[in-house]
Protein backbone atom coordinates (compact mmCIF):
# COMPACT_ATOMS: atom_id res chain seq x y z
CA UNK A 1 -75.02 52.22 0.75
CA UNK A 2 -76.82 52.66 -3.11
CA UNK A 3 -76.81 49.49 -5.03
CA UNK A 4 -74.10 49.10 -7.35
CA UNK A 5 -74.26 50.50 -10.85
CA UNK A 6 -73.74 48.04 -14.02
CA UNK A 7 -71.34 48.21 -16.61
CA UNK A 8 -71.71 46.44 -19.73
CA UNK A 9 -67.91 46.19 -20.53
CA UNK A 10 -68.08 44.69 -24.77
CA UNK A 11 -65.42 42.48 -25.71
CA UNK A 12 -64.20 39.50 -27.99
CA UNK A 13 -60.54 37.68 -27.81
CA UNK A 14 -59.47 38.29 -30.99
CA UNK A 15 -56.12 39.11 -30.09
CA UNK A 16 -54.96 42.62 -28.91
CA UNK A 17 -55.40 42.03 -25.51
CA UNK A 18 -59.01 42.84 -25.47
CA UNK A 19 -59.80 40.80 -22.75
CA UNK A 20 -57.35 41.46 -20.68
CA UNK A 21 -58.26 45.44 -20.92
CA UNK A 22 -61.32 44.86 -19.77
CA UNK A 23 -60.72 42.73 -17.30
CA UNK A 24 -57.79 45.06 -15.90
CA UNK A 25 -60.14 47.74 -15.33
CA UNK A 26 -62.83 45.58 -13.80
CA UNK A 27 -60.08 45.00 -11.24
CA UNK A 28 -59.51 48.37 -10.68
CA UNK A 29 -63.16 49.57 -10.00
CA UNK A 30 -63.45 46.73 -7.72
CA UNK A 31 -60.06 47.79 -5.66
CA UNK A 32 -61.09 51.55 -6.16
CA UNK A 33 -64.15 51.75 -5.79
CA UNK A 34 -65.51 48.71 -4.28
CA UNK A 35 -69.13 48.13 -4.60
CA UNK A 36 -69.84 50.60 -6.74
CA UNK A 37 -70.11 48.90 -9.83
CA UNK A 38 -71.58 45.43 -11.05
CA UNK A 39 -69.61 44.63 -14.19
CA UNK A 40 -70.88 42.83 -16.82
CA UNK A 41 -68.07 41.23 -19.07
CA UNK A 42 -69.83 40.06 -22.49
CA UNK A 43 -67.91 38.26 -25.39
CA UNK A 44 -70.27 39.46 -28.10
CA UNK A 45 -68.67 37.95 -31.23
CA UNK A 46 -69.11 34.49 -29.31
CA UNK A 47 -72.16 34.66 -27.56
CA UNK A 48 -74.07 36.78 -30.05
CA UNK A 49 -72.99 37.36 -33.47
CA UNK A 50 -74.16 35.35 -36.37
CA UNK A 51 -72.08 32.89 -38.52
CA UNK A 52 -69.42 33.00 -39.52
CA UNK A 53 -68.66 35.98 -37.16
CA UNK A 54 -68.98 33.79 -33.83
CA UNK A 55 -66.16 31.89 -35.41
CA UNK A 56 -63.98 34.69 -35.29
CA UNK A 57 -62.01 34.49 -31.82
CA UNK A 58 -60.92 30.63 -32.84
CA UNK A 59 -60.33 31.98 -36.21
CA UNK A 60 -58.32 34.58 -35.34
CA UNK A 61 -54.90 32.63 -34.84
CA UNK A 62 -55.12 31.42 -38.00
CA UNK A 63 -55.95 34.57 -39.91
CA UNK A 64 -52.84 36.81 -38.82
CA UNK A 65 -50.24 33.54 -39.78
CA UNK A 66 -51.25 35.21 -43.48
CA UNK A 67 -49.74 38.84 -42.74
CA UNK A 68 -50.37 39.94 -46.83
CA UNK A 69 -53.45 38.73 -46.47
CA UNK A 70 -54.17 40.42 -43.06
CA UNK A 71 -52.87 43.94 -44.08
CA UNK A 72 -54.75 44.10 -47.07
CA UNK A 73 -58.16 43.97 -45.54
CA UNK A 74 -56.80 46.16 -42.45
CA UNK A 75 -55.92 48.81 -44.71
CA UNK A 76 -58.98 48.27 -47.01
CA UNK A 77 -60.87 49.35 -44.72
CA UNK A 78 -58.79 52.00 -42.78
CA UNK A 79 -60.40 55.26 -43.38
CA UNK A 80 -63.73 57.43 -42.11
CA UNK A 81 -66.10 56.86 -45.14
CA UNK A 82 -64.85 53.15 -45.92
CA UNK A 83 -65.20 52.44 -42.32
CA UNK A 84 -68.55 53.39 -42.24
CA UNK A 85 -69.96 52.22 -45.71
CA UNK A 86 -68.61 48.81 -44.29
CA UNK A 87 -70.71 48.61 -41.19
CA UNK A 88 -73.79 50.10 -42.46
CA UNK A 89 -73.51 47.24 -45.24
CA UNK A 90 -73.64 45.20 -42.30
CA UNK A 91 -76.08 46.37 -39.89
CA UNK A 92 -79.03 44.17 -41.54
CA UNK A 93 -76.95 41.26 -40.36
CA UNK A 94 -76.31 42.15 -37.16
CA UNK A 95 -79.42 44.10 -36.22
CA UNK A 96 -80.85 41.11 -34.45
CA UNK A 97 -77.79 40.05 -32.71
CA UNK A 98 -76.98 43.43 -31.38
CA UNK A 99 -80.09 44.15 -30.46
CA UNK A 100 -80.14 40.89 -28.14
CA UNK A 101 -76.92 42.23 -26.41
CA UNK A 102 -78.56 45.61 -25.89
CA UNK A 103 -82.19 44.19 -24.76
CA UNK A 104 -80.53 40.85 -22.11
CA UNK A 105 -77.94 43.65 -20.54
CA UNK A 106 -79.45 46.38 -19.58
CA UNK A 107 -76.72 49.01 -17.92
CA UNK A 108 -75.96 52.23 -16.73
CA UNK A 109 -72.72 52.39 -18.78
CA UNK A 110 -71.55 50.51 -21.32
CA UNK A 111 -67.69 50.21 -22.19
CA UNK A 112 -66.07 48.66 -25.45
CA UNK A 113 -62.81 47.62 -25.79
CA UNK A 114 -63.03 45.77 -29.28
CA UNK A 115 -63.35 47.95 -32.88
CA UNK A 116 -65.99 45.91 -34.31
CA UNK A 117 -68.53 45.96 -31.35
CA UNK A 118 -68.96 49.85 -31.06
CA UNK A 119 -71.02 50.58 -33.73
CA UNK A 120 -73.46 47.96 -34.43
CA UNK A 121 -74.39 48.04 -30.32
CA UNK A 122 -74.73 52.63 -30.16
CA UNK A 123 -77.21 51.82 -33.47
CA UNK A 124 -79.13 49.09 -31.42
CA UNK A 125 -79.66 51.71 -28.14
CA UNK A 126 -82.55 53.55 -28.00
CA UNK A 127 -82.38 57.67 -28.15
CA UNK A 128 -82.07 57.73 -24.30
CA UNK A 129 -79.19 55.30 -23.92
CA UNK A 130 -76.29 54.96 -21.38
CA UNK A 131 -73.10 56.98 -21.41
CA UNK A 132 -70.64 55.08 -23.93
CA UNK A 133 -67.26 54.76 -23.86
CA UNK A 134 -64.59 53.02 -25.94
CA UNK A 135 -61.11 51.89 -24.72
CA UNK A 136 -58.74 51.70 -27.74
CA UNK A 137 -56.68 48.50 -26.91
CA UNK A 138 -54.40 49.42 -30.22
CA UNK A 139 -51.01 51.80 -28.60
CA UNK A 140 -50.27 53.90 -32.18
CA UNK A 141 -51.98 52.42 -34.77
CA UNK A 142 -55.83 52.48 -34.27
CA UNK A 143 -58.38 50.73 -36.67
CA UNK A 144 -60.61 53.47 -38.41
CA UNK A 145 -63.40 50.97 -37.12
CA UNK A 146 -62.90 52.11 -33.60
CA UNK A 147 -64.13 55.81 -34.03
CA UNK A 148 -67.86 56.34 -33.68
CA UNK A 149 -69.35 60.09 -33.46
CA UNK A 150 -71.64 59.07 -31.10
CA UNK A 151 -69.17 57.64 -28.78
CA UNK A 152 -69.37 59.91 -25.09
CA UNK A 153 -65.51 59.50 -24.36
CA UNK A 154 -62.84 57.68 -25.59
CA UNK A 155 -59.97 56.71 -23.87
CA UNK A 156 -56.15 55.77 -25.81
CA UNK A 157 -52.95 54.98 -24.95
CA UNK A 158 -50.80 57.74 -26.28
CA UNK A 159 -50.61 61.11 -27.76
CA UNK A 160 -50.06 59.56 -31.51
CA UNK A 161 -53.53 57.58 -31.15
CA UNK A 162 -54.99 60.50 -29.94
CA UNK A 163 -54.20 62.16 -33.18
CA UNK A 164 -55.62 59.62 -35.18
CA UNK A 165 -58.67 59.97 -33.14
CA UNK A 166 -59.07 63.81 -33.94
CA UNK A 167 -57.96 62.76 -37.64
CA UNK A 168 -61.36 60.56 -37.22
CA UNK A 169 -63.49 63.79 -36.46
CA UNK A 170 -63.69 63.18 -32.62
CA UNK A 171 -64.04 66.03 -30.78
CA UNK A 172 -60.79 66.78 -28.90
CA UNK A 173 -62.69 67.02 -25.11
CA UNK A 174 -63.68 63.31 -25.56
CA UNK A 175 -60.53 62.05 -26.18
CA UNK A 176 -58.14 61.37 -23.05
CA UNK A 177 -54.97 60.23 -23.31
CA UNK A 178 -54.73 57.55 -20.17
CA UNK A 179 -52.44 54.52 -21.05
CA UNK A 180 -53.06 51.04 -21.76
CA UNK A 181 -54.99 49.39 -18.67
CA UNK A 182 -53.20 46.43 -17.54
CA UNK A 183 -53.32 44.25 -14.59
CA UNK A 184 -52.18 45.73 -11.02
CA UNK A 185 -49.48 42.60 -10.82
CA UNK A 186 -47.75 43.89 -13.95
CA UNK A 187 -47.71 47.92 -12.31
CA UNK A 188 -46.47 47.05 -8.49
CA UNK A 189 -43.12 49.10 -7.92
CA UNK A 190 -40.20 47.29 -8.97
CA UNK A 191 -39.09 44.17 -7.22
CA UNK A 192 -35.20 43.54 -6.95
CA UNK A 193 -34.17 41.54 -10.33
CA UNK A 194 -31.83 39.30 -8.23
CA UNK A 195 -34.46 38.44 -5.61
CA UNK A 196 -36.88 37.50 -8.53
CA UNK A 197 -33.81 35.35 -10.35
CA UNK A 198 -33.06 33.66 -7.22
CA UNK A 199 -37.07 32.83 -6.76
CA UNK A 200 -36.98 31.23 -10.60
CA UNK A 201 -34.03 29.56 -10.26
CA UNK A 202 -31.94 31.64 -12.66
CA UNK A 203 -28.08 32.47 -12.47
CA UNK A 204 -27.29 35.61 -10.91
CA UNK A 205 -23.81 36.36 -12.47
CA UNK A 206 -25.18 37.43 -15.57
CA UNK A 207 -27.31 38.68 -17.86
CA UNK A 208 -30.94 37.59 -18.71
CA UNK A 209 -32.75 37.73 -21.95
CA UNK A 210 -36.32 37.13 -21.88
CA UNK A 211 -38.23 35.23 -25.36
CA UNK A 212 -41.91 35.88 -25.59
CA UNK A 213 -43.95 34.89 -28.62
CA UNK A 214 -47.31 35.94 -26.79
CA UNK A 215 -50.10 33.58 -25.06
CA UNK A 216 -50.52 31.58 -28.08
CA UNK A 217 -46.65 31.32 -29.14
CA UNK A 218 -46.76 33.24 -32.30
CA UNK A 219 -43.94 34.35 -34.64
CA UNK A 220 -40.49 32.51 -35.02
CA UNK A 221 -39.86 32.12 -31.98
CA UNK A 222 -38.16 28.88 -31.54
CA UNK A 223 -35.80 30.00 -34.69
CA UNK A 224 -35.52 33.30 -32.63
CA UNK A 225 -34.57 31.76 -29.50
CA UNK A 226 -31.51 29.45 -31.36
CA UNK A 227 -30.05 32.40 -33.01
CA UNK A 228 -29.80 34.13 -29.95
CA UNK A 229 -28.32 31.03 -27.80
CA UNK A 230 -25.48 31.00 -30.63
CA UNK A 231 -24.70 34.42 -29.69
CA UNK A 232 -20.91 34.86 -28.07
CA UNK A 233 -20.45 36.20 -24.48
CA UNK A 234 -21.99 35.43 -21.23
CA UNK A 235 -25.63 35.53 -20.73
CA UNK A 236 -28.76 33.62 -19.94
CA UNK A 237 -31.91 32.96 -22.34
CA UNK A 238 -35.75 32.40 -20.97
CA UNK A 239 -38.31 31.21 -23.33
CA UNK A 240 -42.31 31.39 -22.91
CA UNK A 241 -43.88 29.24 -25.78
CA UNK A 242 -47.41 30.20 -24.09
CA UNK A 243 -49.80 27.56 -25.34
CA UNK A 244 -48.12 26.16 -28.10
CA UNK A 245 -47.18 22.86 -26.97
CA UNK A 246 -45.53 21.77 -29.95
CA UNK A 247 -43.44 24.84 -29.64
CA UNK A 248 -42.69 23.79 -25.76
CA UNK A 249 -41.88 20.44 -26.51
CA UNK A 250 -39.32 21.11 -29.45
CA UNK A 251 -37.76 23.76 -27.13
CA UNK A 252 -37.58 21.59 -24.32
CA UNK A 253 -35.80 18.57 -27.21
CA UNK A 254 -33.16 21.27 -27.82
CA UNK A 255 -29.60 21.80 -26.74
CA UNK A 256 -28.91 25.01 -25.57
CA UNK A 257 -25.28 26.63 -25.81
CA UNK A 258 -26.12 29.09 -22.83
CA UNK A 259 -28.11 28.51 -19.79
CA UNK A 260 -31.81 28.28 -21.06
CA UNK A 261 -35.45 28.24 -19.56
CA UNK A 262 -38.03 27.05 -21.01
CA UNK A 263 -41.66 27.56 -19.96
CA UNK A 264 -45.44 27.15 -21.27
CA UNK A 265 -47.94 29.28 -20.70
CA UNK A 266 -47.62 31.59 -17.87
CA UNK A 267 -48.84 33.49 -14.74
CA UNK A 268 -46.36 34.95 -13.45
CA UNK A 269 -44.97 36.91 -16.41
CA UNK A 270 -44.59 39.87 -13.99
CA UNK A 271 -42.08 38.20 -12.00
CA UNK A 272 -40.48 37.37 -14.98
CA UNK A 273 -39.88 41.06 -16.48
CA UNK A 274 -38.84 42.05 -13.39
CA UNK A 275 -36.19 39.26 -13.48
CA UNK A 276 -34.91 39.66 -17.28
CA UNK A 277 -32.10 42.10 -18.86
CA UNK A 278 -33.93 42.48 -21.90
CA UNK A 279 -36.89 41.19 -23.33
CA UNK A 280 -37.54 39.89 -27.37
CA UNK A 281 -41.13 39.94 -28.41
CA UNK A 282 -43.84 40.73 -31.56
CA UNK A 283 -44.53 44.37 -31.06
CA UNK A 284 -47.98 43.68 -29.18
CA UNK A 285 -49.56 46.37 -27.52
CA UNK A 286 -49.94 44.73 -24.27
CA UNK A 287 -46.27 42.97 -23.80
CA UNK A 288 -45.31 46.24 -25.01
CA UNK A 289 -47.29 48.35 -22.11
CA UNK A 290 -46.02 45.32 -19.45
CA UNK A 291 -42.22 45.94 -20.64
CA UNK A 292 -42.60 49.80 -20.13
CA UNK A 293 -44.17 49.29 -16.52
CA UNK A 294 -41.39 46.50 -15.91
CA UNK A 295 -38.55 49.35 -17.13
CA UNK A 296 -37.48 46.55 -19.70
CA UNK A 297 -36.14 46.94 -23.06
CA UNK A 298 -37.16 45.19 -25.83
CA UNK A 299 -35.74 43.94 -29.03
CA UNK A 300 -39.27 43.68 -31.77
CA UNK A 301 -38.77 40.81 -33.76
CA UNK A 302 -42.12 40.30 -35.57
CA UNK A 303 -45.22 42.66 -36.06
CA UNK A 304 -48.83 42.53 -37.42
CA UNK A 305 -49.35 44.83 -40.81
CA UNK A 306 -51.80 47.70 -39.88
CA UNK A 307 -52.11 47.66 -36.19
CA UNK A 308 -48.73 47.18 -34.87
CA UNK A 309 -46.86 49.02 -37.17
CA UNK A 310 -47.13 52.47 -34.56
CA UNK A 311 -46.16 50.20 -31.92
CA UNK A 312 -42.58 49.60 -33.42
CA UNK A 313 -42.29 53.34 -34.14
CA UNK A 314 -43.14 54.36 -30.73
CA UNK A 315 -40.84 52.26 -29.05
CA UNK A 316 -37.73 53.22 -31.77
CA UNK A 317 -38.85 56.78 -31.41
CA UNK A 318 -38.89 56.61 -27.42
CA UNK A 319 -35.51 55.01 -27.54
CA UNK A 320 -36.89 52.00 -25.30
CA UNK A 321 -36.20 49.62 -28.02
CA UNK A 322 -35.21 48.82 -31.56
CA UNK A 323 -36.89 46.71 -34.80
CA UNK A 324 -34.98 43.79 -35.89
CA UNK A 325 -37.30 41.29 -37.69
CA UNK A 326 -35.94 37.86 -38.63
CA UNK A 327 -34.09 35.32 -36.34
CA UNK A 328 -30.28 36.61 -37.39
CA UNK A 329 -30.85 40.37 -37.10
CA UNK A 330 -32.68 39.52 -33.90
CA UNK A 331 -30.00 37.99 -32.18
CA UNK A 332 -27.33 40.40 -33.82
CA UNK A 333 -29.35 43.05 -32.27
CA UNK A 334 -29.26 41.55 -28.81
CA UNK A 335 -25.87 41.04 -29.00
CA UNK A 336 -24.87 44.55 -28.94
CA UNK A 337 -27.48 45.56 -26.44
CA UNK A 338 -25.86 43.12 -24.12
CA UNK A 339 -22.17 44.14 -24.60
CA UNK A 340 -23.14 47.84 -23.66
CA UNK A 341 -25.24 47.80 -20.27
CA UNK A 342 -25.00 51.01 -20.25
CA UNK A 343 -27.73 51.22 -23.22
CA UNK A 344 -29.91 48.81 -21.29
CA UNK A 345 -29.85 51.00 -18.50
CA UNK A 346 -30.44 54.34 -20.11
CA UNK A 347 -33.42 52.63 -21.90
CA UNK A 348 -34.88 51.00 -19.06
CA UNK A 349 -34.71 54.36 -17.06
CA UNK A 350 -36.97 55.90 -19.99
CA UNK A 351 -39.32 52.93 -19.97
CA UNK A 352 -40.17 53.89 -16.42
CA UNK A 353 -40.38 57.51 -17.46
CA UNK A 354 -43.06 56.68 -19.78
CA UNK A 355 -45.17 53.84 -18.96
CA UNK A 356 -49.14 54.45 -17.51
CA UNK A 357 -49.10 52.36 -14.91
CA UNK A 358 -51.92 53.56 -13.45
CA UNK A 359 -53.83 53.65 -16.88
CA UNK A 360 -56.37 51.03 -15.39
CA UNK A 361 -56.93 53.10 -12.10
CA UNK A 362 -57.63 56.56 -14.52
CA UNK A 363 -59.99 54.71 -16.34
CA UNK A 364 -62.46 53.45 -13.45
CA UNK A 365 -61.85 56.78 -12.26
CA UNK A 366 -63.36 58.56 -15.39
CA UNK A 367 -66.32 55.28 -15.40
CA UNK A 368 -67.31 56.40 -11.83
CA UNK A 369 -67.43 59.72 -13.08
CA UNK A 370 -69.74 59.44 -15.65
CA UNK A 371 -71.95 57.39 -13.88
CA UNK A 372 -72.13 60.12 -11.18
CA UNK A 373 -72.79 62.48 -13.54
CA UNK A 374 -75.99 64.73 -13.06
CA UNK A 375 -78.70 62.80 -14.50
CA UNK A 376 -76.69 60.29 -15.65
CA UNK A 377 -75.28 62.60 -18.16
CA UNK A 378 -71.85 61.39 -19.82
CA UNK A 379 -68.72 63.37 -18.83
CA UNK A 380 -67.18 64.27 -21.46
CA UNK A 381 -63.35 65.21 -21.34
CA UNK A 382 -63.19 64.87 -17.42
CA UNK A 383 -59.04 63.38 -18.07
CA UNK A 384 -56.22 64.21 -18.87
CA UNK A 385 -55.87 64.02 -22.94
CA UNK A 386 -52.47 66.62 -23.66
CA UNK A 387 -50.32 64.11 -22.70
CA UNK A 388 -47.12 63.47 -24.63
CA UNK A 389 -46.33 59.77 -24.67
């Protein structure tokens, strides 16, 4: 048996899931294609990037809570030529950092599933570099920032982020259209919702409605949550602060006028979907990609300016879900999904119809690919990329 290959796979928690891409695809080469590949995982804002920019991940949290603020320097920057004018204006600053990366990980591919880490690293390579790829961890709404012409292959989640893509100048046979990798607990055929209730303790003799405010608790979510418990008819309400203990604690302080659950963060949030009617979340990419794979609808009760705006079109437009931002039109909202089942049934059947959940698998397949390539040679276009989700 050869040795295993190495895959530098670039990343930084700054929200969007980035992490958790990367990680779900290291999962899949290693259940795939076991011992072929020795990733290495590399937070490169943290471990290499100059101040203030290794202050970033903590920072993030903080930043999006100022959405005006947010969506004017998304946008700002949101184009080809501004794009690039912005990070040549920043190369001399992070010359020596990416460098570093480049020079203490040496690989035979490298894969990037953050915007900001593609081009300083490709400018740091020498002329006879790796194969490169980029995983686009936005769903619709891609950063300019992520498109680099000297990028091998990219890889996005659906046919409108593949537009933006060719929008970008990419050539269409690098661009695949594969899903949004997620882990193989969240894309396991579906488990019976009553078995799953009965295994978290929830009633069976009605409905449940599942309240997410992501791993960190974001949005109005306790707010959220009340309006929806004041909602008439017969139902049940589960509510995952994440790590917002504050949040957990005043949930946990509160009478509830329905039968209400209230957890932390989580690991079993697969086991939850599976067990919920509906879910209410922020339009995040990943929760998102999890409630397609789950076959549950989804009532979108907060998004981020710039990036998650597609996300909230895409699930309108696919008739999987609807927009209803604020705590009032939130819980109006799930009020009339729950008086017609019938709706939450024809939705989740088209959730199921167009999640990825295999995204994760296609992806190590097209990594092994490359790096069989002839000569190490990049593959370029080896996917599927017509699809129409």
């Amino acid at each position: 048996m050869s040795d295993p290959r190495r895959v530098l796979f670039l990343f930084s928690d700054t929200g969007g899931g980035h992490r958790s891409a990367a990680e779900a695809i290291i999962e899949a080469l290693e259940t795939h294609f076991p011992g072929k590949v020795e990733p290495d995982l590399v937070d490169v804002l943290k471990d290499y990037a100059p101040r203030p920019l290794d202050h970033l991940p903590e920072a993030y949290p903080s930043m999006v809570k100022v959405p005006k603020a947010w969506e004017l320097g998304y946008k700002l920057f949101d184009g080809h030529l501004r794009g690039r004018a912005l990070t040549a204006a920043f190369w001399p600053y992070v010359r020596s950092a990416a460098r570093r990366v480049v020079s203490e990980h040496p690989a035979d591919m490298i894969v990037s599933v953050h915007p900001l880490l593609t081009w300083p690293v490709i400018k740091a390579l020498p002329t006879d570099r790796p194969p490169f790829m980029v995983v686009v961890t936005d769903l619709v709404s891609a950063h300019a920032l992520w498109y680099n012409a000297e990028v091998d292959t990219y890889v996005v989640a659906t046919a409108k982020a593949r537009s933006k893509a060719l929008e970008m100048g990419l050539p269409a046979s690098r661009v695949s259209v594969l899903g949004l990798p997620v882990g193989e607990r969240f894309c396991r055929p579906g488990a019976d919702p009553m078995e799953a209730r009965q295994r978290l303790g929830w009633p069976l003799d009605r409905p449940m409605v599942l309240a997410v405010g992501g791993s960190e608790g974001m949005g109005p979510i306790f707010d959220t949550a009340r309006a929806i418990a004041r909602q008439p008819g017969e139902f049940g309400l589960a509510v995952v602060a994440g790590r917002n203990q504050r949040l957990k604690k005043r949930l946990e302080a509160t009478t509830w006028e329905v039968p209400t659950f209230i957890y932390g963060f989580v690991t079993d949030m697969p086991e939850l979907m599976q067990a919920a009617s509906l879910l209410v979340t922020k339009a995040g990419p990943g929760t998102i990609t999890e409630a397609l794979n789950a076959g549950l609808p989804m009532v979108l009760y907060s998004r981020l300016p710039g990036q998650e705006e597609g996300n909230v079109d895409y699930v309108v437009e696919k008739g999987v879900g609807v927009w209803a931002p604020g705590p009032e039109p939130t819980a109006a909202a799930v009020a009339r999904w729950l008086r017609r089942p019938e709706d939450i049934e024809k939705a989740s059947a088209v959730c199921q119809k167009i999640a990825r959940p295999a995204a994760a698998k296609h992806i190590a397949e097209l990594i092994v690919g490359n790096l069989d390539a002839p000569n190490g040679a990049s593959r370029r276009g080896v996917s599927p990329s017509s699809a129409t989700a």
